[in-house]
N, C-alpha and C. Protein backbone atom coordinates (compact mmCIF):
# COMPACT_ATOMS: atom_id res chain seq x y z
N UNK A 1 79.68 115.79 64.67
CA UNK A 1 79.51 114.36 64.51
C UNK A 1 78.07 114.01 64.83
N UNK A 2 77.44 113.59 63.78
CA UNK A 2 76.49 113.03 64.16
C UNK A 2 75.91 111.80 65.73
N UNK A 3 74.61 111.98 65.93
CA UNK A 3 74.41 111.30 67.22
C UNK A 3 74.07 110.01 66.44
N UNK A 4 74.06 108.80 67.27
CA UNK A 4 73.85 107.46 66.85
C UNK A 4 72.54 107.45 65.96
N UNK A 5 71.66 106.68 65.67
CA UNK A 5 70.63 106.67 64.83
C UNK A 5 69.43 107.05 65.94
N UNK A 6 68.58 107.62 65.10
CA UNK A 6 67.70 108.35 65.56
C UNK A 6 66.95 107.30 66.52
N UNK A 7 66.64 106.18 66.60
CA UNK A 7 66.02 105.41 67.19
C UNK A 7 66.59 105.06 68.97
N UNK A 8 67.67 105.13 68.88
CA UNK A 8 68.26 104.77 70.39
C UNK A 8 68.02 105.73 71.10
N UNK A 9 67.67 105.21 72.61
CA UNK A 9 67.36 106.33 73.46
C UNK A 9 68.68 107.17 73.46
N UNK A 10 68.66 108.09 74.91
CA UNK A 10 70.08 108.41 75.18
C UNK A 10 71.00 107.85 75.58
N UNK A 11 70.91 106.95 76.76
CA UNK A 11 72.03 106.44 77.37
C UNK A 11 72.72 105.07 76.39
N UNK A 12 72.00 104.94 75.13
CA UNK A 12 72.22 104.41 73.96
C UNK A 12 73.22 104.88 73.64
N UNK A 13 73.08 106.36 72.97
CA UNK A 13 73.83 106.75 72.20
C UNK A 13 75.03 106.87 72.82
N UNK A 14 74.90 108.06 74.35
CA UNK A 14 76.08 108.18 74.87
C UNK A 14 76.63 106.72 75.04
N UNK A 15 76.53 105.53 75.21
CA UNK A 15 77.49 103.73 75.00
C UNK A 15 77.70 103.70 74.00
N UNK A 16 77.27 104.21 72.68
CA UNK A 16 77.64 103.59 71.48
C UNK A 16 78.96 104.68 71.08
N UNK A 17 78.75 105.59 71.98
CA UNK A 17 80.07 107.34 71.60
C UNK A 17 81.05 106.48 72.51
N UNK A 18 80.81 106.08 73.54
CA UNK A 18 82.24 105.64 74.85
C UNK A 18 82.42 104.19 74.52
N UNK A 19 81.70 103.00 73.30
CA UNK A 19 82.08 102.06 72.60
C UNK A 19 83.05 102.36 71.62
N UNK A 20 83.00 103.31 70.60
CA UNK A 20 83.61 103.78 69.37
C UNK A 20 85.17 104.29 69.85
N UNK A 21 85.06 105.22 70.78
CA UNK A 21 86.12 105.98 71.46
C UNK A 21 86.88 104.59 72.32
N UNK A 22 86.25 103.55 72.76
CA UNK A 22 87.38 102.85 73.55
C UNK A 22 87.88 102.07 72.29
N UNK A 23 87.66 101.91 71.56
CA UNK A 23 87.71 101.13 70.05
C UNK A 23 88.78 101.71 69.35
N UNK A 24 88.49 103.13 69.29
CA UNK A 24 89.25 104.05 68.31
C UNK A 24 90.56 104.21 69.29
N UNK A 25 90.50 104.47 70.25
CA UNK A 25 91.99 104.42 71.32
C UNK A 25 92.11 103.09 71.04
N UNK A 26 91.98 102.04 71.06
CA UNK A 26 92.40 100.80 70.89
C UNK A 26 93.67 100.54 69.76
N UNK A 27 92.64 100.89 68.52
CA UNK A 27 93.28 100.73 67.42
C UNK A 27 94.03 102.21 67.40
N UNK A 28 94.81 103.14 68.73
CA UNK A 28 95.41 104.12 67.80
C UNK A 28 95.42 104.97 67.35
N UNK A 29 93.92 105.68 67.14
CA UNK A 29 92.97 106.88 66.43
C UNK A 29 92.79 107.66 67.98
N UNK A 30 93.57 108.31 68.40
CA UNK A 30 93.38 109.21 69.16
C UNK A 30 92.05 110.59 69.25
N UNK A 31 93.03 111.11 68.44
CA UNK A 31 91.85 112.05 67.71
C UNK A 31 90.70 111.71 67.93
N UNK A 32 89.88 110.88 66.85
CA UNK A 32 88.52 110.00 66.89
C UNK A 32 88.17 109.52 68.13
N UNK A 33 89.17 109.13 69.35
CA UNK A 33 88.56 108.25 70.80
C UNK A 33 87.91 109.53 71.37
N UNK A 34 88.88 111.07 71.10
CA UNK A 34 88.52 111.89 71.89
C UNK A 34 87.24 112.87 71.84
N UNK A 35 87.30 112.88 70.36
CA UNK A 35 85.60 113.02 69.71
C UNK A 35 84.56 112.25 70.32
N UNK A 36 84.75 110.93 69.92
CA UNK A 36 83.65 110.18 70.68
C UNK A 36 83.40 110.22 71.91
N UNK A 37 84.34 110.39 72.72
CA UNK A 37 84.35 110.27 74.40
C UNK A 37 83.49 112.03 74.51
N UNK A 38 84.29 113.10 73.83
CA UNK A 38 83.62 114.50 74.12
C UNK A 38 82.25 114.46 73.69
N UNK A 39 81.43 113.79 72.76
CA UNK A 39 80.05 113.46 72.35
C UNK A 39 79.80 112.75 73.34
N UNK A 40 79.95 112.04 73.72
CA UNK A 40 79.31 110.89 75.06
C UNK A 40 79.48 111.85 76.29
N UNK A 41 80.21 112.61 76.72
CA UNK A 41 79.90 113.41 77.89
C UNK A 41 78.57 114.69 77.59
N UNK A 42 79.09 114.93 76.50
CA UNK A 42 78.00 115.79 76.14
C UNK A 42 76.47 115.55 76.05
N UNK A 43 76.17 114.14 75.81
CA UNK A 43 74.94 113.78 75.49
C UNK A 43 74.69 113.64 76.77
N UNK A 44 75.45 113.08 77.87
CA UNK A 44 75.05 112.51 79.17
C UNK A 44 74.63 113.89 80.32
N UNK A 45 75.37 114.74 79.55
CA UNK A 45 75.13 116.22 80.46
C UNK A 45 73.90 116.60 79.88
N UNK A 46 73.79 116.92 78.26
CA UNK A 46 72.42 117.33 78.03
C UNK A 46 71.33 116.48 78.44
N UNK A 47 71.51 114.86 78.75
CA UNK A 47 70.12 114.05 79.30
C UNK A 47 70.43 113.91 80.88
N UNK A 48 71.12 114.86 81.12
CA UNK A 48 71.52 114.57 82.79
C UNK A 48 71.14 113.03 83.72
N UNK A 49 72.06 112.47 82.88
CA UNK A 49 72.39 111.11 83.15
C UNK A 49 73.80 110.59 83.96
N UNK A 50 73.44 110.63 85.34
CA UNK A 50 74.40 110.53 86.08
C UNK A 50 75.87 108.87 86.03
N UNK A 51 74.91 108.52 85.58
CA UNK A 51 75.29 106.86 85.26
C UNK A 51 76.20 107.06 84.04
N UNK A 52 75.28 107.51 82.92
CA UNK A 52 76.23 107.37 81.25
C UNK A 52 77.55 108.66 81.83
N UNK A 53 77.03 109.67 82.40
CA UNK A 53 78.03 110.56 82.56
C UNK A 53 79.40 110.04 83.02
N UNK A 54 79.25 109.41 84.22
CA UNK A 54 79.96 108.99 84.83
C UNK A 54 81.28 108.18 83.94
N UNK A 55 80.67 107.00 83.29
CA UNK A 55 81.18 106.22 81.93
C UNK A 55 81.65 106.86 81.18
N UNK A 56 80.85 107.98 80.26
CA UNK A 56 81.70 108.96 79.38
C UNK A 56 82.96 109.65 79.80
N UNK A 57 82.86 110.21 81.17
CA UNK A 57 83.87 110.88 81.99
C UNK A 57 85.50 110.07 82.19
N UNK A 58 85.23 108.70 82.36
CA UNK A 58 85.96 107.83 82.77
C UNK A 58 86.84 107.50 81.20
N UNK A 59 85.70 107.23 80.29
CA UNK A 59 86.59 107.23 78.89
C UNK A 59 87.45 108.36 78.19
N UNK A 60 86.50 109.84 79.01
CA UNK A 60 87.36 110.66 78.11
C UNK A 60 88.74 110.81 79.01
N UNK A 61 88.25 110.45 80.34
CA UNK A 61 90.06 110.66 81.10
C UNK A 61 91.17 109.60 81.04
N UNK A 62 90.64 108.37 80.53
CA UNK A 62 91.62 107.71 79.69
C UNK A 62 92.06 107.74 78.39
N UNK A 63 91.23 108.63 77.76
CA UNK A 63 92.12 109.05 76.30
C UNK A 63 92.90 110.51 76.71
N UNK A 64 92.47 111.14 77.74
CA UNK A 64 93.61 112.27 78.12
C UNK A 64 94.90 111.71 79.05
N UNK A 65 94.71 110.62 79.81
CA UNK A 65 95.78 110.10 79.97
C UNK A 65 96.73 109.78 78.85
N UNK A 66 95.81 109.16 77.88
CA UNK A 66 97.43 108.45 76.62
C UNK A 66 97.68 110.28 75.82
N UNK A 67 96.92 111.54 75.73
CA UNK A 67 97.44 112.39 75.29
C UNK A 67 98.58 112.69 76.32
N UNK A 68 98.69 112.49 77.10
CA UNK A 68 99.77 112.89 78.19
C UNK A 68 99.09 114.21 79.32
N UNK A 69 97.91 114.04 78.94
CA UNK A 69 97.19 115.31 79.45
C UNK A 69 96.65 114.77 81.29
N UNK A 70 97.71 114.68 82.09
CA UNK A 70 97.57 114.32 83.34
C UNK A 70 96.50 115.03 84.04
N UNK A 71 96.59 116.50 83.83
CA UNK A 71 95.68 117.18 85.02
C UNK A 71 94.29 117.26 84.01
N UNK A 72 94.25 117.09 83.31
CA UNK A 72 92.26 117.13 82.33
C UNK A 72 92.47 115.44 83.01
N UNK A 73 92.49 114.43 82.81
CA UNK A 73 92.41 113.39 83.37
C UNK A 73 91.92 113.13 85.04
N UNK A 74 92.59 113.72 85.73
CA UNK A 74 92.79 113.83 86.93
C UNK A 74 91.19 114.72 87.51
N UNK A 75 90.93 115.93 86.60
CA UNK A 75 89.67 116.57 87.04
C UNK A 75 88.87 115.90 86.53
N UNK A 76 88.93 114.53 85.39
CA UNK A 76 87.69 114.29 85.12
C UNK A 76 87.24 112.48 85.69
N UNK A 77 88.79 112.34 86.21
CA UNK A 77 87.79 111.37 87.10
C UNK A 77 87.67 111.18 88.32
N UNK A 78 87.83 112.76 89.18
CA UNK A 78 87.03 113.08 90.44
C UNK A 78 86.11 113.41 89.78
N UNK A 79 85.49 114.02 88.88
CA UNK A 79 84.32 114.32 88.47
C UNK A 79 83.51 113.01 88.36
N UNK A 80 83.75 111.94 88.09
CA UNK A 80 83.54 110.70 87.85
C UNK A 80 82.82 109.62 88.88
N UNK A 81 83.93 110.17 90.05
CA UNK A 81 84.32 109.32 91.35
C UNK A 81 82.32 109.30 91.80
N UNK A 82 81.99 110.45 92.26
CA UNK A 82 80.85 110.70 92.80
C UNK A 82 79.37 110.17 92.22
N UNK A 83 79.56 110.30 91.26
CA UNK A 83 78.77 109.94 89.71
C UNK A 83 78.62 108.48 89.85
N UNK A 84 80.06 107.72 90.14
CA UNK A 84 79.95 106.02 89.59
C UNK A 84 79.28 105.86 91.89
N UNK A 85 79.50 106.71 92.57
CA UNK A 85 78.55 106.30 94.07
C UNK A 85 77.48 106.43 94.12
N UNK A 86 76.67 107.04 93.49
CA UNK A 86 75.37 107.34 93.02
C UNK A 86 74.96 106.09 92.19
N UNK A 87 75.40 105.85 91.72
CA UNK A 87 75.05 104.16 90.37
C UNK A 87 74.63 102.71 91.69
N UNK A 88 74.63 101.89 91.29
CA UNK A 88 74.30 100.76 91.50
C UNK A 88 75.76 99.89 90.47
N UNK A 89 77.00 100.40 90.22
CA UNK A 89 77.94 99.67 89.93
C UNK A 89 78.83 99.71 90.47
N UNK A 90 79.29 98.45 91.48
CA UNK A 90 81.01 98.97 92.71
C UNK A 90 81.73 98.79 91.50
N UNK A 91 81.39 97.49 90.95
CA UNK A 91 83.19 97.65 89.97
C UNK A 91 83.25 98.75 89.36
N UNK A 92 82.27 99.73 88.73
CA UNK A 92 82.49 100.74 88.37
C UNK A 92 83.54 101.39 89.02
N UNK A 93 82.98 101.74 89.98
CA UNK A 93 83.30 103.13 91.20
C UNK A 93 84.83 102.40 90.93
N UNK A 94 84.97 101.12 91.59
CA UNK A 94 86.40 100.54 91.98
C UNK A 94 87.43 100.61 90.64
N UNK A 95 86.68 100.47 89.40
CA UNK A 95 87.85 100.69 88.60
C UNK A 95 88.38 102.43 87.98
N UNK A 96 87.02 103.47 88.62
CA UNK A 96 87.76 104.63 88.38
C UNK A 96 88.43 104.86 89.69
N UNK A 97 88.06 104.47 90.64
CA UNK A 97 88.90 104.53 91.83
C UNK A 97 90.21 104.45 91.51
N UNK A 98 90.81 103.75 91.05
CA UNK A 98 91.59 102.90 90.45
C UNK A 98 93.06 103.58 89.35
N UNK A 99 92.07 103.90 88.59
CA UNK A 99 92.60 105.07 87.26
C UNK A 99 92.89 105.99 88.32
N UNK A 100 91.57 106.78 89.03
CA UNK A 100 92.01 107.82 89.57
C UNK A 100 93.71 107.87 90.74
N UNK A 101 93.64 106.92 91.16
CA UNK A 101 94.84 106.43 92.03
C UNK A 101 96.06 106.58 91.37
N UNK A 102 95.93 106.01 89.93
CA UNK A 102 96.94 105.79 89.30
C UNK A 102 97.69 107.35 88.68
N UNK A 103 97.00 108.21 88.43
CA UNK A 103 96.98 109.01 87.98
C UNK A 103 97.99 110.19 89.38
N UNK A 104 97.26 109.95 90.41
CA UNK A 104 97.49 110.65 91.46
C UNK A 104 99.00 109.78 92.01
N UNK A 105 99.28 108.82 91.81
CA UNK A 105 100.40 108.19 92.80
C UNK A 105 101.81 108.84 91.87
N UNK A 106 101.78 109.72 91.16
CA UNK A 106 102.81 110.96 90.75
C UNK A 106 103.27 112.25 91.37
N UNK A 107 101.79 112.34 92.07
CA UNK A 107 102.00 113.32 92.71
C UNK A 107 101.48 113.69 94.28
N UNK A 108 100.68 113.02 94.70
CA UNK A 108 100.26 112.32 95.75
C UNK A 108 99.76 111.05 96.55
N UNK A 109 101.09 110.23 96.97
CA UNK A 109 101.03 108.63 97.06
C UNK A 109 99.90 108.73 98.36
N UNK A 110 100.07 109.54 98.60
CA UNK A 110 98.73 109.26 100.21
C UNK A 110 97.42 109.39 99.63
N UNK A 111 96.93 110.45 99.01
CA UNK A 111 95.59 110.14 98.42
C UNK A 111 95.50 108.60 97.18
N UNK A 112 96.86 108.97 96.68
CA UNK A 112 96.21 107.63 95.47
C UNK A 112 96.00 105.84 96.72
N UNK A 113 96.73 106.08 97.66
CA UNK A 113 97.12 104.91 98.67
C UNK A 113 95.41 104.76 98.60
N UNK A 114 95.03 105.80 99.10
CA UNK A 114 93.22 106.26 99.78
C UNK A 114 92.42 105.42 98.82
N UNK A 115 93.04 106.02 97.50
CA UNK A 115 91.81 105.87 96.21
C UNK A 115 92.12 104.05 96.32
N UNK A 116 93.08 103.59 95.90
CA UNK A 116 93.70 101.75 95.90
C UNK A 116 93.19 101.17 97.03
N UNK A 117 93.19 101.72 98.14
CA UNK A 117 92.56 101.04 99.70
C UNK A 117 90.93 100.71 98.92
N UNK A 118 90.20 101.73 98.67
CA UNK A 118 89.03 101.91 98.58
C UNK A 118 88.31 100.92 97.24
N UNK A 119 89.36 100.95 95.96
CA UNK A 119 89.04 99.95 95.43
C UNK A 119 89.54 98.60 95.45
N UNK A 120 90.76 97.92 96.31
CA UNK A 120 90.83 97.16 96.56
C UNK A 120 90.08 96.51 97.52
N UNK A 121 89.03 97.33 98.04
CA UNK A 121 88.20 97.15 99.50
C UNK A 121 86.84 96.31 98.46
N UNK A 122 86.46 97.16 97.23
CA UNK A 122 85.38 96.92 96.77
C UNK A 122 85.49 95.00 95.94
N UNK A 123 86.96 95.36 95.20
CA UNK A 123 87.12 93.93 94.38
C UNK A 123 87.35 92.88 95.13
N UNK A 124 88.00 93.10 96.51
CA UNK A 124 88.06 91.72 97.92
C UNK A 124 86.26 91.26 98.06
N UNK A 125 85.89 92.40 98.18
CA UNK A 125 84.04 91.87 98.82
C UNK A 125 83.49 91.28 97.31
N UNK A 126 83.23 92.24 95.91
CA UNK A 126 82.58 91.77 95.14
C UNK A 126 82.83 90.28 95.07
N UNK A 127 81.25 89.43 94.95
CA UNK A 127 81.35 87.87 94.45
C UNK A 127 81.49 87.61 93.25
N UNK A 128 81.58 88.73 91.82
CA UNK A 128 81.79 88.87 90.44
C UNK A 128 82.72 89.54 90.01
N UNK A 129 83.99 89.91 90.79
CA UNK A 129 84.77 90.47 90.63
C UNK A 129 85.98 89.93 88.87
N UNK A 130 85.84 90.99 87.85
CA UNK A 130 87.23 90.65 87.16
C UNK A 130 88.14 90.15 87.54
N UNK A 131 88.78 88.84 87.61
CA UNK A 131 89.95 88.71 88.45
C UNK A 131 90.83 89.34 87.59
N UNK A 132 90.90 89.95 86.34
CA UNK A 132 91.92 91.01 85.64
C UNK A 132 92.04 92.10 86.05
N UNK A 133 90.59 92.49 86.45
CA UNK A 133 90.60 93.83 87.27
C UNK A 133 91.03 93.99 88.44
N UNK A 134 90.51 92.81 89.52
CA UNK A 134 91.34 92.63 90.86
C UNK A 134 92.57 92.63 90.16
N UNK A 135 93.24 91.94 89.82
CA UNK A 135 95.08 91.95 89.57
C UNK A 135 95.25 93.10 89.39
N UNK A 136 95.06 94.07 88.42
CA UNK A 136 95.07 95.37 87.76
C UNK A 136 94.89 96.58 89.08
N UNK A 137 94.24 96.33 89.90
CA UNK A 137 94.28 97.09 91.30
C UNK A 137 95.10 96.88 92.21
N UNK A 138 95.48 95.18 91.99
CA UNK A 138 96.38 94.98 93.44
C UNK A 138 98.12 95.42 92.66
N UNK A 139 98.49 95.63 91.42
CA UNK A 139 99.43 96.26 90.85
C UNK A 139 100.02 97.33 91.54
N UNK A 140 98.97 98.41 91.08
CA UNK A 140 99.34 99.59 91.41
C UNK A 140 99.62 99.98 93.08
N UNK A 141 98.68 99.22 94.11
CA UNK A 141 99.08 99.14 95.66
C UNK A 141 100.43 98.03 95.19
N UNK A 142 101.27 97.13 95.09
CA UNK A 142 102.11 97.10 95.11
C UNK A 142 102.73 97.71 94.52
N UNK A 143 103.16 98.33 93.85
CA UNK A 143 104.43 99.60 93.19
C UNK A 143 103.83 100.77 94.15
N UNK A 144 103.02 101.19 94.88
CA UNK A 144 103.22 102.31 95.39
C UNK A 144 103.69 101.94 97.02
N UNK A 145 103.37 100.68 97.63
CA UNK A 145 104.23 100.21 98.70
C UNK A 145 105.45 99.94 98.31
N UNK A 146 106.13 99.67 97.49
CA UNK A 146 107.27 99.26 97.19
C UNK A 146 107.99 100.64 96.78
N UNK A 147 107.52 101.86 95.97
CA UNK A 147 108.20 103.09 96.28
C UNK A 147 108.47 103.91 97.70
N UNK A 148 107.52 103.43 98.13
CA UNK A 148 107.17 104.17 99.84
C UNK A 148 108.31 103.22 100.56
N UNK A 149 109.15 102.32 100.04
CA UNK A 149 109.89 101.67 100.68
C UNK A 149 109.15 100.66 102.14
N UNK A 150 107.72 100.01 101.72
CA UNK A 150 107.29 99.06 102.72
C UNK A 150 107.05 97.76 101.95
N UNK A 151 108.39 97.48 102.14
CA UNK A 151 109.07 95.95 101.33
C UNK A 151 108.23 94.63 101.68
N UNK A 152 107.72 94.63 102.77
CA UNK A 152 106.48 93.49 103.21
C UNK A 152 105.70 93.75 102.70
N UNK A 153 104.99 94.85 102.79
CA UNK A 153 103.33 95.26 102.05
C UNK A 153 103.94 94.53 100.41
N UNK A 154 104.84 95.65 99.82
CA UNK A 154 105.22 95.30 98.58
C UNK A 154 105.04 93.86 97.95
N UNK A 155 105.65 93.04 99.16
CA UNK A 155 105.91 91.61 98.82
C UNK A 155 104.88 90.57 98.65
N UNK A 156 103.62 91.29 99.68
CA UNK A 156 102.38 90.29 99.86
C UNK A 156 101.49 90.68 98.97
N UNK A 157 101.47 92.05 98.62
CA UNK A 157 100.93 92.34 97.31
C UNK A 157 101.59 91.93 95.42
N UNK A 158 102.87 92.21 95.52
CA UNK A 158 103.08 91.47 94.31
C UNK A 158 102.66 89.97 94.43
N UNK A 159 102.81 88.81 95.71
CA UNK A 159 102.47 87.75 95.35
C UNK A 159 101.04 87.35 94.81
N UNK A 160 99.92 88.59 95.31
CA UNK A 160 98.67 88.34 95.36
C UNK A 160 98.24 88.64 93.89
N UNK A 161 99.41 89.82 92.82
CA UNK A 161 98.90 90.24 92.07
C UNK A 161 99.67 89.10 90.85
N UNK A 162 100.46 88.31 91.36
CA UNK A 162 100.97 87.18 90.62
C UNK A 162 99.86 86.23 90.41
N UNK A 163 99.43 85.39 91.37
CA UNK A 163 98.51 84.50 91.37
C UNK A 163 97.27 84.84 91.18
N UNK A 164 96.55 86.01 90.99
CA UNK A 164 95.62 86.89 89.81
C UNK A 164 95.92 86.67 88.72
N UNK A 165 96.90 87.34 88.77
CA UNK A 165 97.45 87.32 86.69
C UNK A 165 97.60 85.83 86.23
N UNK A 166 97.85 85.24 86.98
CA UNK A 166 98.21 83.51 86.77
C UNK A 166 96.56 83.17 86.81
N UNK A 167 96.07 83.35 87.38
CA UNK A 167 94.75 82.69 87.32
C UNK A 167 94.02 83.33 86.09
N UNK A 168 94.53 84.82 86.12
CA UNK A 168 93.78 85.04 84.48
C UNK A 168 94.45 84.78 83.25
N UNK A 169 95.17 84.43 83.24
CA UNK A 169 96.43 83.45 81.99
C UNK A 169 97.08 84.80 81.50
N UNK A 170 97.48 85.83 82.50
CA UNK A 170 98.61 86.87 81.61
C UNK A 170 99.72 86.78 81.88
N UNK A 171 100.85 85.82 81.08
CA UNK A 171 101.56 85.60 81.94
C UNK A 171 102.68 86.88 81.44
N UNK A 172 102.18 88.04 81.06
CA UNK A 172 103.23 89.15 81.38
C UNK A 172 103.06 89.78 82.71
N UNK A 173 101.62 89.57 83.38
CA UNK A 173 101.33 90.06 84.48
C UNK A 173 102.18 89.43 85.59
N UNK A 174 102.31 88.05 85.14
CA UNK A 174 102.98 87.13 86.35
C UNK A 174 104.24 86.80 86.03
N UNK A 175 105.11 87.43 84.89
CA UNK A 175 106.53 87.78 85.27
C UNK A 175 106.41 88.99 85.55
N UNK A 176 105.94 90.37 85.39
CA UNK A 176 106.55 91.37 85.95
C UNK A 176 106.29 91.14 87.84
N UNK A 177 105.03 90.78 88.22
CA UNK A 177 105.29 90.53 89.68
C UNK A 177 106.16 89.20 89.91
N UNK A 178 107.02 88.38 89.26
CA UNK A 178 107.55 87.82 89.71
C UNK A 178 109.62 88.54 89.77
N UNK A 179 109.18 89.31 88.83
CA UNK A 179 110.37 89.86 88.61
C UNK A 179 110.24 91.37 89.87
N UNK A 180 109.68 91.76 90.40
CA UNK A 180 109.33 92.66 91.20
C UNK A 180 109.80 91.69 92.71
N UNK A 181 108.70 90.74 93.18
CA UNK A 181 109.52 89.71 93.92
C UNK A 181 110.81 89.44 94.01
N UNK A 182 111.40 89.43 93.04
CA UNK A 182 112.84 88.53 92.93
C UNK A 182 113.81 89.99 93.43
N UNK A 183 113.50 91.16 92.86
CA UNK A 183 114.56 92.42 93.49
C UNK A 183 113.82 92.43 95.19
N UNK A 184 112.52 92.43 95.41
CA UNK A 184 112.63 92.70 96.66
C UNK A 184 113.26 91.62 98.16
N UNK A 185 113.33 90.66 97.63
CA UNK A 185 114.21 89.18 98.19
C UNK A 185 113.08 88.34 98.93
């Protein structure tokens, strides 16, 4: 596959490979997300670009998540994790934090707890925080308190991740935590 047009630097091209690929998973084109995402890591390794790497890494382990490919996912966004602490972006770090958590609360609820502490730590402080993204973090810490059977944690977190989703107008976000609420009493 050709690289973007000859004119863009690198960390160009590798955004315009992890643009196409979140695009092409969007619409469906698997295949094509995973091309683009494997060109965008590749360019970021050959310009040893810790930043684009990081980004490329993060896209290609969400198109190996929808292949069902848990453990390539899982190695590539600890590979990730270190990459987005080195940057100058928390929401970065906090939303592979995040993935990475999600990924892990299958098979280890104490580290993914670690990874959710750590980005819920970052989206409470940020003053520019996604409030989609805050909601989208405080999710996953409620369903993994609520499997661990700690029905309070559970409870103060679905309410928090209700009135997120309500403030960002999803209101599928704010029936499933309201419907999560309603079984826990």
């Amino acid at each position: 596959m050709a690289v973007v047009g000859a004119g863009d630097g690198p960390r160009e091209a590798v955004e315009s490979h992890v643009r196409r690929g979140m695009a092409a998973r969007r619409e469906g084109r698997p295949a094509e997300a995973l091309r683009h995402m494997k060109t965008a890591v590749a360019l970021a390794r050959e310009h040893d670009d810790p930043v684009a790497l990081a980004r490329a890494l993060h896209g290609r382990a969400n198109v190996e998540r929808d292949r069902g490919r848990s453990d390539a996912a899982l190695r590539l966004y600890r590979e990730a994790v270190p990459l987005c602490r080195r940057g100058d972006d928390p929401l970065a770090l906090a939303h592979t934090l995040r993935h990475l958590g999600d990924v892990l609360r299958k098979t280890d609820s104490r580290e993914a707890e670690r990874r959710y502490d750590e980005a819920l730590g970052i989206y409470r402080e940020h003053p520019a925080r996604p409030v989609l993204d805050f909601a989208n973090a405080v999710r996953p810490m409620a369903i993994l308190r609520e499997t661990l059977g700690e029905r309070d944690e559970a409870r103060a977190l679905w309410r928090e991740a209700r009135d997120l989703y309500r403030e960002a107008g999803l209101k599928d976000g704010v029936a499933e935590s309201s419907a999560h609420l309603e079984r826990l009493g």
